[in-house]
C-alpha atoms as a PDB file:
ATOM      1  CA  UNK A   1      29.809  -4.137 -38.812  1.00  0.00           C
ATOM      2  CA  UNK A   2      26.297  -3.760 -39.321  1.00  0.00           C
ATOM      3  CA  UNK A   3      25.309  -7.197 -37.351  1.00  0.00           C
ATOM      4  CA  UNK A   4      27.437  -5.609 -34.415  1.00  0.00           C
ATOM      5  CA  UNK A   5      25.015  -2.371 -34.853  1.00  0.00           C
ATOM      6  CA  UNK A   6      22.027  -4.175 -34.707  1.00  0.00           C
ATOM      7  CA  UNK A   7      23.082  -6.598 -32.001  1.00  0.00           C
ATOM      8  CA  UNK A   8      23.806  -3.516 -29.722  1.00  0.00           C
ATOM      9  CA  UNK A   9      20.626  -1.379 -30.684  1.00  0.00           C
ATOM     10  CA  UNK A  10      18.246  -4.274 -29.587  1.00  0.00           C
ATOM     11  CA  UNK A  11      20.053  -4.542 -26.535  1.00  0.00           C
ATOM     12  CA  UNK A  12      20.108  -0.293 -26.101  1.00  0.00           C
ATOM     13  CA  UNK A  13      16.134  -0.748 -27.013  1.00  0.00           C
ATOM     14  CA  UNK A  14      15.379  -3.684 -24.385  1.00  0.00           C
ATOM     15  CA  UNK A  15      17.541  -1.821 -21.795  1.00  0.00           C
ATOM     16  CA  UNK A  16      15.116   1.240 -22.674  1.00  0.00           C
ATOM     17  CA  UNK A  17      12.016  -0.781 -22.544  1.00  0.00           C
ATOM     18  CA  UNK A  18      12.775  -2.352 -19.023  1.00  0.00           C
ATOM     19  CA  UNK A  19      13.621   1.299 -17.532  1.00  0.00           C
ATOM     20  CA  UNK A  20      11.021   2.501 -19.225  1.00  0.00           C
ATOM     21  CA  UNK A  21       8.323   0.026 -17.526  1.00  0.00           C
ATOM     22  CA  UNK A  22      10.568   0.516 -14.211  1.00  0.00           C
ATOM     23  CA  UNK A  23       9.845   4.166 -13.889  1.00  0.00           C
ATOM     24  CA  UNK A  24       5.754   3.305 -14.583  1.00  0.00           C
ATOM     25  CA  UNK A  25       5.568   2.238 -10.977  1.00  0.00           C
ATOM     26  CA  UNK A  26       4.226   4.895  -8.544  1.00  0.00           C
ATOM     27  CA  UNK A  27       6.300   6.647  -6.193  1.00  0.00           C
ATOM     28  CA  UNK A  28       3.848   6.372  -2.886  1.00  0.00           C
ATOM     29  CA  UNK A  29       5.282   5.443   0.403  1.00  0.00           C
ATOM     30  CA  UNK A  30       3.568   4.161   3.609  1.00  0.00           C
ATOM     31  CA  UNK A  31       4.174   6.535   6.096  1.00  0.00           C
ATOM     32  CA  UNK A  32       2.335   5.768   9.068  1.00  0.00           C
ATOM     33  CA  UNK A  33       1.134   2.358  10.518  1.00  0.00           C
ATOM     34  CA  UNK A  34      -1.046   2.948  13.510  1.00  0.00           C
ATOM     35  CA  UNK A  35      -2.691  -1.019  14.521  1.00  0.00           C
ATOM     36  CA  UNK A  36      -5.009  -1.713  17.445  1.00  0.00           C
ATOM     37  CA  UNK A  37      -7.266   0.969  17.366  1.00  0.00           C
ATOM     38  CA  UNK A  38     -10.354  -0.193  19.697  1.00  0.00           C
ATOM     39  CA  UNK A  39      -9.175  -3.369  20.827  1.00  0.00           C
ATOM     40  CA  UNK A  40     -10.951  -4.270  24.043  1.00  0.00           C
ATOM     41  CA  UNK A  41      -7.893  -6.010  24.841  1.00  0.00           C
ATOM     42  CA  UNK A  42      -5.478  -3.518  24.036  1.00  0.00           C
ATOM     43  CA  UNK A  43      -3.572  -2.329  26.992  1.00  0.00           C
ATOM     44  CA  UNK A  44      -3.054   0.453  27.687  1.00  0.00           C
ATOM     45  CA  UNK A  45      -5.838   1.325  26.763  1.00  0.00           C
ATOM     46  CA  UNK A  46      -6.360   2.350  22.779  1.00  0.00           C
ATOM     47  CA  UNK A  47      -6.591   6.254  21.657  1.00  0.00           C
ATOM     48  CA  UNK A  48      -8.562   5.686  18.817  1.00  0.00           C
ATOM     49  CA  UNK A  49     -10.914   3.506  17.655  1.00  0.00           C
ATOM     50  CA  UNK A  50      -9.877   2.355  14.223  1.00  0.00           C
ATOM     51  CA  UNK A  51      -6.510   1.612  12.396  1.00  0.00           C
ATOM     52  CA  UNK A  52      -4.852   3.929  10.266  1.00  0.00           C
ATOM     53  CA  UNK A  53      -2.294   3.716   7.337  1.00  0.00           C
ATOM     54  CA  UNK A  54      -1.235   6.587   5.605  1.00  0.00           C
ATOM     55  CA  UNK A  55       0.348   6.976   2.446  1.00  0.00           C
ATOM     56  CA  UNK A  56       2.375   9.979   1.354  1.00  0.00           C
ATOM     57  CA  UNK A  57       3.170  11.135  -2.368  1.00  0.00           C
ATOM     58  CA  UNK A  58       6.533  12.697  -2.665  1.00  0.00           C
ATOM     59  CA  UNK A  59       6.511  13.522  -6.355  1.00  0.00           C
ATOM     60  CA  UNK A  60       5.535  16.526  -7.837  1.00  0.00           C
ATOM     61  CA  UNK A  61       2.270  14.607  -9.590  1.00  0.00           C
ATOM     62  CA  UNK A  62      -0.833  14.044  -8.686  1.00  0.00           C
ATOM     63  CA  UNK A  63      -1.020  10.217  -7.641  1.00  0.00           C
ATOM     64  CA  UNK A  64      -4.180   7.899  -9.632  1.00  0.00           C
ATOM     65  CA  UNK A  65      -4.607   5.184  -6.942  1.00  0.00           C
ATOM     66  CA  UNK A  66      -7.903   3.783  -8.502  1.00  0.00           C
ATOM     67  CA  UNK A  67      -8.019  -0.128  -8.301  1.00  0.00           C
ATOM     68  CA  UNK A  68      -4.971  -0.196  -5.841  1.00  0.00           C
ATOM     69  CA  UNK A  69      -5.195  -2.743  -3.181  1.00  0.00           C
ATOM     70  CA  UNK A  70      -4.006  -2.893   0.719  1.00  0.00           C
ATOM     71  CA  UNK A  71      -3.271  -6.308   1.822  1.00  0.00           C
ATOM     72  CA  UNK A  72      -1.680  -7.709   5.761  1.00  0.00           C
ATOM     73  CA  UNK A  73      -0.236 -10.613   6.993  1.00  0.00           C
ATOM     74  CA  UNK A  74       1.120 -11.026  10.510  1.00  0.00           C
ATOM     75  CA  UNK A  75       4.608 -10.097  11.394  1.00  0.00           C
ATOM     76  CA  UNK A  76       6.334 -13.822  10.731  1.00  0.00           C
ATOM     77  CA  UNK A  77       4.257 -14.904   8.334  1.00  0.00           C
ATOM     78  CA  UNK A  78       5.094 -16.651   4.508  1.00  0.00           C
ATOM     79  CA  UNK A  79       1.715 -17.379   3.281  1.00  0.00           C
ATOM     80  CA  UNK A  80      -0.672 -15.541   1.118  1.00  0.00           C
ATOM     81  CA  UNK A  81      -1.459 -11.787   2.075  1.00  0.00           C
ATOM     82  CA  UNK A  82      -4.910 -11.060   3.083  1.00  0.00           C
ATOM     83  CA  UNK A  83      -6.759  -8.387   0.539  1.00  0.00           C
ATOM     84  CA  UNK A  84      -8.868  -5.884   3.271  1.00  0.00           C
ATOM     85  CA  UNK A  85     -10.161  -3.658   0.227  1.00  0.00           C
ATOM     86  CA  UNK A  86      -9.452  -2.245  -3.218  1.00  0.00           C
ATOM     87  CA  UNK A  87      -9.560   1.228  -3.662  1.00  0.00           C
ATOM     88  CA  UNK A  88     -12.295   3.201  -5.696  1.00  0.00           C
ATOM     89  CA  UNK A  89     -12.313   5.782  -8.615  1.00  0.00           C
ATOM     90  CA  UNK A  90     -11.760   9.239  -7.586  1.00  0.00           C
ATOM     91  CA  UNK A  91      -8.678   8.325  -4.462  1.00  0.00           C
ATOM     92  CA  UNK A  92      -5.791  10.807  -5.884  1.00  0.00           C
ATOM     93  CA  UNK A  93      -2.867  11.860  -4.217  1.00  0.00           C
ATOM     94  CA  UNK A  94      -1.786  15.419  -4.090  1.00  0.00           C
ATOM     95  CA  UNK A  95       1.832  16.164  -5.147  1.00  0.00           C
ATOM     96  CA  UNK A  96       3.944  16.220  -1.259  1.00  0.00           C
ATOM     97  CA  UNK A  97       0.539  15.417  -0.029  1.00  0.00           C
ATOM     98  CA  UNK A  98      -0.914  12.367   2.470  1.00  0.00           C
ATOM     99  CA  UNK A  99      -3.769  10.003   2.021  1.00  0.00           C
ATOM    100  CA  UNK A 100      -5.252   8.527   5.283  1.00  0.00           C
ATOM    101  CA  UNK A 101      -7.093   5.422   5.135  1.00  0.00           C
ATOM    102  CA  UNK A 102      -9.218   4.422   8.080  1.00  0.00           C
ATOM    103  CA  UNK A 103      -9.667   0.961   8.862  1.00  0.00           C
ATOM    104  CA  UNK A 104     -12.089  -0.819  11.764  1.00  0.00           C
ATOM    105  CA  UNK A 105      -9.806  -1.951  14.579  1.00  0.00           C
ATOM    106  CA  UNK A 106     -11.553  -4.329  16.185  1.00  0.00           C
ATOM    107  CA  UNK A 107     -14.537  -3.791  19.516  1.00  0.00           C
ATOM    108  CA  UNK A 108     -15.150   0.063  19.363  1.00  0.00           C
ATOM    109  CA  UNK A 109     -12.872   0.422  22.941  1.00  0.00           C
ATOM    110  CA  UNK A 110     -12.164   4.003  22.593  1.00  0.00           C
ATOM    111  CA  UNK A 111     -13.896   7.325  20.842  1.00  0.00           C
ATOM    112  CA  UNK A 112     -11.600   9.126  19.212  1.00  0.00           C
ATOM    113  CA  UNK A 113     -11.199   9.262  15.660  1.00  0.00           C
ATOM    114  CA  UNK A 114      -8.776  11.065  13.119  1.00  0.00           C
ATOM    115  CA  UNK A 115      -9.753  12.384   9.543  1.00  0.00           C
ATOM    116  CA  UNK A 116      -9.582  10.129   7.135  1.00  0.00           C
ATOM    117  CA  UNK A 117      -9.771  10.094   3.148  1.00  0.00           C
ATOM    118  CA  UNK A 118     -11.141   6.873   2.900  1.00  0.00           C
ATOM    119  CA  UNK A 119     -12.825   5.020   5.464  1.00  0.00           C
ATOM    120  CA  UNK A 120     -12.712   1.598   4.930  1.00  0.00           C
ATOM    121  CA  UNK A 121     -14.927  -1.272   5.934  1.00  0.00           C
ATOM    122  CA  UNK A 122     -13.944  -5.151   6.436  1.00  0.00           C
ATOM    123  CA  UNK A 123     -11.390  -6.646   8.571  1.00  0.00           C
ATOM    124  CA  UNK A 124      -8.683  -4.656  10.530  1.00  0.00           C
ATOM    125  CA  UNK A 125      -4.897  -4.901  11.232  1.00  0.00           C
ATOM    126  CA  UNK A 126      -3.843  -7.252  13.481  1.00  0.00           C
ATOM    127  CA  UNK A 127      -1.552  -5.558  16.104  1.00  0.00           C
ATOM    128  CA  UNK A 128       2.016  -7.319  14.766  1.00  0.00           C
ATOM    129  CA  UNK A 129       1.160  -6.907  11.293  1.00  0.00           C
ATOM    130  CA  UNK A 130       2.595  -6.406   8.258  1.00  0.00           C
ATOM    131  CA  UNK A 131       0.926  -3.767   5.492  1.00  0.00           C
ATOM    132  CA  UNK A 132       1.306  -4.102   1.488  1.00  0.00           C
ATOM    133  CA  UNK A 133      -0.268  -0.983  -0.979  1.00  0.00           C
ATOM    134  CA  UNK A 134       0.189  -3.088  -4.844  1.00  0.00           C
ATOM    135  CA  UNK A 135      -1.037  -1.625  -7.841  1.00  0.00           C
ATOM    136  CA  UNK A 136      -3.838  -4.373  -8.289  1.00  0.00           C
ATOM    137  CA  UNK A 137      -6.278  -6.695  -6.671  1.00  0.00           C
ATOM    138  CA  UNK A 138      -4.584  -9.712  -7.206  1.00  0.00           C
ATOM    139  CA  UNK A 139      -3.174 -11.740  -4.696  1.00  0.00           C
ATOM    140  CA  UNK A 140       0.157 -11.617  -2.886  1.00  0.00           C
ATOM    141  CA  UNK A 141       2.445 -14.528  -1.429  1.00  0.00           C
ATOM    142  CA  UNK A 142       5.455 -14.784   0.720  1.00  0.00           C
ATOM    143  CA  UNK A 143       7.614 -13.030   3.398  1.00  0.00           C
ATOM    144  CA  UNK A 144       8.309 -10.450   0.875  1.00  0.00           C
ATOM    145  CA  UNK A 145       6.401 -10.319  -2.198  1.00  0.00           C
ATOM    146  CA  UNK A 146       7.578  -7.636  -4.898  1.00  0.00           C
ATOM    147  CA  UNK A 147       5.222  -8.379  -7.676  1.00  0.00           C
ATOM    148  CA  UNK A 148       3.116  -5.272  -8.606  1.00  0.00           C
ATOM    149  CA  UNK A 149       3.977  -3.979  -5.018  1.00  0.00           C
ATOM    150  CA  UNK A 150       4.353  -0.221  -4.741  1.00  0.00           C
ATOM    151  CA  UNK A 151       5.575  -0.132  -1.116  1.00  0.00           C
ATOM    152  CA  UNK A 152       5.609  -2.380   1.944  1.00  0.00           C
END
């Protein structure tokens, strides 16, 4: 009887464990996508002259994103992700709040701009793109990676 106990409490316990390290992965959502900002090809012509992805924080905690990393790939693609920038120290997310990160879009095309948290420098969004927010630097492969991937 007791091997039957202890058989089922490691399993209880590993069960526990897996939720456990499950529930450690933040709860941030890409809201908004907005690619081709400045594009002199763009047409009609762009509004503004950067990209834009914003992230939103629907818990009611304040959001750590220190060392977090946005990555792109084009719409089709299967091959490695490219890495535009890690985040710094100090990028939180308010509880129901937004985070808007700025990104250069290409030939400055049109003036406009939007408040951003963070503006970023390095390589935009291509205009059929895909957008990845993971928890670290490393890289990421595939049509649909998962590893360390906190929304896509």
């Amino acid at each position: 009887m007791s091997r039957v106990c202890t058989t089922i409490s490691a399993a209880a316990m590993l069960l526990c464990l897996a939720g456990a390290a499950q529930a450690q992965m933040p709860n941030v959502r890409i809201s908004q996508i907005f690619t081709n900002g400045g594009g002199p090809t763009a047409s009609p012509a762009p509004t503004y002259n950067r990209d834009f992805v914003e992230l939103f924080n629907p818990t009611q905690k304040t959001i750590d994103m220190t060392g977090w990393a946005v990555h792109t790939t084009s719409a089709g693609s299967t091959a490695t992700w490219a890495r535009l920038f890690i985040l710094g120290t100090d990028n939180t997310i308010a509880p129901g709040g937004y985070y808007m990160i700025s990104i250069p879009g290409g030939a400055v095309a049109a003036t406009n701009t939007l408040s951003a948290d963070l503006v970023a420098t390095g390589g935009g969004l291509g205009t059929t793109c895909k957008v990845a927010i993971t928890t670290t630097d490393g890289t990421i492969n595939g049509a649909n990676p998962t590893a360390n991937v906190i929304d896509k």
